[in-house]
Protein backbone atom coordinates (compact mmCIF):
# COMPACT_ATOMS: atom_id res chain seq x y z
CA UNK A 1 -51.94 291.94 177.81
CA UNK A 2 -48.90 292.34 180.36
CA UNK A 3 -46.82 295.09 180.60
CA UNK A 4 -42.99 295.61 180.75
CA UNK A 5 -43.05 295.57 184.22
CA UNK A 6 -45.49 292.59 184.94
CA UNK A 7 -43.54 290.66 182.22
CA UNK A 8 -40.13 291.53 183.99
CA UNK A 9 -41.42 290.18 186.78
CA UNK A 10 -42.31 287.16 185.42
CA UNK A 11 -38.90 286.83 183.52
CA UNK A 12 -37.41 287.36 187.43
CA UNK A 13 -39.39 284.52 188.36
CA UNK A 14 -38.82 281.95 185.88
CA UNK A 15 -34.93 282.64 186.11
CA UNK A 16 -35.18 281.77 189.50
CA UNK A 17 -36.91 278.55 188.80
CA UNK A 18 -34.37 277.53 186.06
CA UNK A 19 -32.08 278.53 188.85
CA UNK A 20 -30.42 280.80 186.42
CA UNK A 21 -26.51 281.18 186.95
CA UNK A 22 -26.69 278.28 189.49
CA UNK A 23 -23.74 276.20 189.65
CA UNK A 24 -25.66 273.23 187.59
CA UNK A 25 -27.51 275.67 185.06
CA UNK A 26 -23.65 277.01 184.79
CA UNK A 27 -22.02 273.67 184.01
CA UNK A 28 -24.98 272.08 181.58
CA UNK A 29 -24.39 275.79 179.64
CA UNK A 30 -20.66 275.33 178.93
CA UNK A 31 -21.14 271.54 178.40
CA UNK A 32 -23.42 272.57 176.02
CA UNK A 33 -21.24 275.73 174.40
CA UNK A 34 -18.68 272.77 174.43
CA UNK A 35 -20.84 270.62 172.40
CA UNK A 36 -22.05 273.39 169.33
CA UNK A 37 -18.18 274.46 169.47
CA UNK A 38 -17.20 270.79 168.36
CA UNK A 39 -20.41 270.31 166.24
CA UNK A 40 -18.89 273.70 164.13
CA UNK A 41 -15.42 271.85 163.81
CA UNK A 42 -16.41 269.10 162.33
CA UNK A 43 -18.35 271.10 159.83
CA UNK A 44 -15.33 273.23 159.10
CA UNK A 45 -13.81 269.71 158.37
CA UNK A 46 -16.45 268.30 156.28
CA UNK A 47 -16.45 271.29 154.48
CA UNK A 48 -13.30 271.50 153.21
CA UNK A 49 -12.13 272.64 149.83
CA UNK A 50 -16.04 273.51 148.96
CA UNK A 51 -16.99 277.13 148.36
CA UNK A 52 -18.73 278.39 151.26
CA UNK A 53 -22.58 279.88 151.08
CA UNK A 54 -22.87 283.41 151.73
């Protein structure tokens, strides 16, 4: 089993892999923030004048 430490470290180094906060990781997230934003519209469209689930 790891502990905090050995699994922050490993965190560390996969974030640097993923190049984390990199210019392309950076664009690809807000395409993709982009993408669910529009995806939620189009619910809220579909879904009008239906009662909503809670």
């Amino acid at each position: 089993m790891l502990t905090i430490e050995q699994l922050d470290i490993a965190a560390k180094e996969i974030a640097e892999q993923l190049r984390v906060n990199g210019p392309e990781f950076m664009k690809r997230h807000e395409e993709l923030m982009e993408d669910i934003e529009k995806a939620g519209e189009g619910l809220s469209e579909k879904n009008k004048g239906h009662a909503s689930a809670v």
